[in-house]
C-alpha atoms as a PDB file:
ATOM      1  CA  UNK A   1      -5.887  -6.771   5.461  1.00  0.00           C
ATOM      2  CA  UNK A   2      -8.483  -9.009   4.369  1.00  0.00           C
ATOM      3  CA  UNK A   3     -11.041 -10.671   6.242  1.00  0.00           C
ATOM      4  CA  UNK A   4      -8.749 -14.257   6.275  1.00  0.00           C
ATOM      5  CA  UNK A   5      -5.820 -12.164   7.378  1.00  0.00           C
ATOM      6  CA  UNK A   6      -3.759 -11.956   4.443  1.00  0.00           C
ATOM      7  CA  UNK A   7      -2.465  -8.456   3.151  1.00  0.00           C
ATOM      8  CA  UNK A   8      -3.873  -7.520  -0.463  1.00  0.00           C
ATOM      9  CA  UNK A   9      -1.041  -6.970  -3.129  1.00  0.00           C
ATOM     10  CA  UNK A  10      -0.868  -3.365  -3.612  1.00  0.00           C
ATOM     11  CA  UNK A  11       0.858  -2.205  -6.802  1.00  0.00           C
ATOM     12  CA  UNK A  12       2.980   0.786  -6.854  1.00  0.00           C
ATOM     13  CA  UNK A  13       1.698   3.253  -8.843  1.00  0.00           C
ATOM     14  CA  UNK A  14       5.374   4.630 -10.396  1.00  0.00           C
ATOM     15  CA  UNK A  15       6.940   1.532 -11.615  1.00  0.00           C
ATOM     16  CA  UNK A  16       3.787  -0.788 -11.735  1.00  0.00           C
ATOM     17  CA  UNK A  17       5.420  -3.765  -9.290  1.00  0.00           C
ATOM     18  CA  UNK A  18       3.216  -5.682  -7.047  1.00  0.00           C
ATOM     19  CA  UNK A  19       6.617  -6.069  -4.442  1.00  0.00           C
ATOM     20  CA  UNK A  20       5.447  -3.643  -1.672  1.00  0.00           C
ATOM     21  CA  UNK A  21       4.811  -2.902   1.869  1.00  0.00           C
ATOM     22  CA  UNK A  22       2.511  -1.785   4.042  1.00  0.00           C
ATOM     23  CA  UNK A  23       4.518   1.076   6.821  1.00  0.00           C
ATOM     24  CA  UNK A  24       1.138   2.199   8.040  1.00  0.00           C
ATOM     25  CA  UNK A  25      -2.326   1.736   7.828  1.00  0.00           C
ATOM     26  CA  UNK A  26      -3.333   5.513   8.155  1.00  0.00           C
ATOM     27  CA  UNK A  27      -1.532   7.792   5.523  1.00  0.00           C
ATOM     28  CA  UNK A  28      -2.292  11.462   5.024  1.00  0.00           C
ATOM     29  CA  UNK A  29      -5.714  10.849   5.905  1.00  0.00           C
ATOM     30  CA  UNK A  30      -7.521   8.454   7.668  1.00  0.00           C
ATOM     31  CA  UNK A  31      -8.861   6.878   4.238  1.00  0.00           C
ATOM     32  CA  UNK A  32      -5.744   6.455   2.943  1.00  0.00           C
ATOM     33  CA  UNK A  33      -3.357   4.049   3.733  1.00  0.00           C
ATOM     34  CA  UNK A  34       0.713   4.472   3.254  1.00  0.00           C
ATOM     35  CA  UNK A  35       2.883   1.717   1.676  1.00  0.00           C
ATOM     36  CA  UNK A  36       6.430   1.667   0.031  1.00  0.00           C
ATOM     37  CA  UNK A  37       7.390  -0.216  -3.102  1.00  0.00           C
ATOM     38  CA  UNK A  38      10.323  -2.608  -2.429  1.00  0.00           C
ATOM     39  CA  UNK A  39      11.455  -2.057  -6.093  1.00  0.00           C
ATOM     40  CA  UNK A  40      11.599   1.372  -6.452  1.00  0.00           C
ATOM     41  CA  UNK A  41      12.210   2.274  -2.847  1.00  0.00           C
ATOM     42  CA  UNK A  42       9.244   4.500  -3.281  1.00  0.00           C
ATOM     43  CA  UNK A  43       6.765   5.688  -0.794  1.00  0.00           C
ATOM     44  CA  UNK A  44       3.205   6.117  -1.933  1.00  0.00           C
ATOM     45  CA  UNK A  45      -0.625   6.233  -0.423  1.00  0.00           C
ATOM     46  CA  UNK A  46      -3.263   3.636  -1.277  1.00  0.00           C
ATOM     47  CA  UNK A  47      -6.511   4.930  -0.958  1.00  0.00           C
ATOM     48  CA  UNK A  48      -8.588   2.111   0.857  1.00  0.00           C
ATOM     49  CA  UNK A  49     -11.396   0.987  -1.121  1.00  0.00           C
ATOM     50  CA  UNK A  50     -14.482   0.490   1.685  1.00  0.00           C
END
């Protein structure tokens, strides 16, 4: 989430499509975050940039 509220676009890192979604905002670690792709149906962590 960015500072104005909105969520960045997050591409998936299989199939390259920006279409995802955030499931929760701590993945396998605390520094990670875990989203799914709406395309592929894939889930896959984002590692949040600080």
């Amino acid at each position: 989430m960015s500072l104005l509220g909105a969520d960045a676009v997050i591409a998936c890192p299989l199939c390259g499509s920006e279409n995802s979604e955030r499931l929760s905002e701590f993945g396998s670690t605390a520094c990670k975050a875990l989203y799914r792709c709406l395309d592929c149906r894939e889930p896959f962590d984002y590692f949040k940039c600080i």
